[in-house]
Protein backbone atom coordinates (compact mmCIF):
# COMPACT_ATOMS: atom_id res chain seq x y z
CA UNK A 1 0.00 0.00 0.00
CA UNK A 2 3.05 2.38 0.58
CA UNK A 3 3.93 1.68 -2.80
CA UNK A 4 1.10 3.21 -4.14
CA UNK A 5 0.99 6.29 -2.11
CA UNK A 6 4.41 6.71 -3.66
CA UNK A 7 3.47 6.63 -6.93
CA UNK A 8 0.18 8.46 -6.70
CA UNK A 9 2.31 11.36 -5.04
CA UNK A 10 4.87 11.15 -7.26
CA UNK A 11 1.93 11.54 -10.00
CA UNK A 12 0.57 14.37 -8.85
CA UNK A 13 4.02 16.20 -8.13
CA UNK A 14 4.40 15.54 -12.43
CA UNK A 15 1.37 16.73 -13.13
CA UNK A 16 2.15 20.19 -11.01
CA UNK A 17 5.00 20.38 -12.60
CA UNK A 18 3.64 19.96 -16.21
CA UNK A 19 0.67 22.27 -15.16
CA UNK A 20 2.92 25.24 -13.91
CA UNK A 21 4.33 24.90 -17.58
CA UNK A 22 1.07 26.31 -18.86
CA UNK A 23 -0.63 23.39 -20.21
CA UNK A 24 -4.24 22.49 -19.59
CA UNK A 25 -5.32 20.00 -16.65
CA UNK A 26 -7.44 17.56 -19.34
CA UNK A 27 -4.66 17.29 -21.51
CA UNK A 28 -1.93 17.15 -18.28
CA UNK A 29 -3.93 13.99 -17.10
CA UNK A 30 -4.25 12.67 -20.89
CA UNK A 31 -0.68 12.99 -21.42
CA UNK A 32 0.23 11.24 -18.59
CA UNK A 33 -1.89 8.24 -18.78
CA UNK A 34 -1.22 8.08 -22.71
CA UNK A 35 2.39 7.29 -21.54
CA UNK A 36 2.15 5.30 -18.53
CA UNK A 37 2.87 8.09 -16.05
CA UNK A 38 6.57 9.28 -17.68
CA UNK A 39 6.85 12.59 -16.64
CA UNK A 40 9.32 13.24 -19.15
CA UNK A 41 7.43 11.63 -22.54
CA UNK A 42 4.28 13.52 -21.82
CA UNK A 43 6.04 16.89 -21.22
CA UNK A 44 7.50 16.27 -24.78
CA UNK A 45 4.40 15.40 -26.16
CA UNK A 46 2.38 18.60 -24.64
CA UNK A 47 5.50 20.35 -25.83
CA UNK A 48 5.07 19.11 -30.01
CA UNK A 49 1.18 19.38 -29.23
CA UNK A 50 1.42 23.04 -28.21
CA UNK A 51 3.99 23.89 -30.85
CA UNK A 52 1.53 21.87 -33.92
CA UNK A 53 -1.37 23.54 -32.42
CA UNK A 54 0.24 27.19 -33.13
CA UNK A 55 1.26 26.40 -36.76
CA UNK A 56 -2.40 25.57 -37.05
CA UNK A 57 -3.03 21.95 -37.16
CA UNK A 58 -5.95 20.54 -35.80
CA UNK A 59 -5.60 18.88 -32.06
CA UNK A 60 -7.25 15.77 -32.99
CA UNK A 61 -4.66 14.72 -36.03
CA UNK A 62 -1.55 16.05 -33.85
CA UNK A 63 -2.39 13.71 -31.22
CA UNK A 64 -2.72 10.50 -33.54
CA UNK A 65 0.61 11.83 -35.68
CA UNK A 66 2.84 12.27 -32.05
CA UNK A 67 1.32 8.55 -31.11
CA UNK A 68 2.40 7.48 -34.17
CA UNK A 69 5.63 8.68 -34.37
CA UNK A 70 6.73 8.04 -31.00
CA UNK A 71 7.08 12.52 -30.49
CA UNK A 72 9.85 12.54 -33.10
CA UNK A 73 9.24 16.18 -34.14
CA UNK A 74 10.36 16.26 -37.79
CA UNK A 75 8.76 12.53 -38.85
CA UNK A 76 5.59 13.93 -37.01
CA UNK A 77 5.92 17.73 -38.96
CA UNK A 78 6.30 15.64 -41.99
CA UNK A 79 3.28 13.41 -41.73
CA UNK A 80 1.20 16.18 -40.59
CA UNK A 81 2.28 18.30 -43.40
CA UNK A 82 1.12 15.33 -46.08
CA UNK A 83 -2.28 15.23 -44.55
C-alpha cells in the first residue's frame, strides 16, 4: 500500500510540474496516462502538441501523428504536413 501512495504522489508532483508549464489540466492527465505516467514523454508530447497547435493543425490529427511517431518532431511535422 506504501507503494502506491508513492506513486500516486509522485503523480501528482508531475502533473504540477507539467501544469505550472502552462498546459491544460485535461490534456496534463491525458498525457500522462497516454504514456504510462513518464513525466518526461508527456512533457514532450504537450511540448510538439502546443507547438503543432500554433502552426495551425488541428488537435485531434496532432495527437494520432505524435502517437504514431513516437514525439519525433520532424517525422511527425512531416506526416502532418502530407495530410
Amino acid at each position: 500500500p506504501g507503494c502506491l501512495l508513492l506513486q500516486f504522489l509522485s503523480y501528482l508532483g508531475a502533473c504540477d510540474r507539467l501544469l505550472k508549464q502552462g498546459y491544460e489540466e485535461g490534456q496534463v492527465e491525458e498525457a500522462m496516462e497516454m504514456f504510462q505516467y513518464s513525466e518526461k514523454k508527456a512533457a514532450e508530447f504537450l511540448h510538439l502538441l502546443a507547438q503543432f497547435n500554433d502552426m495551425g493543425f488541428q488537435q485531434n490529427e496532432i495527437k494520432e501523428v505524435l502517437l504514431l511517431c513516437g514525439n519525433q518532431r520532424e517525422k511527425a511535422l512531416e506526416e502532418l504536413v502530407m495530410k
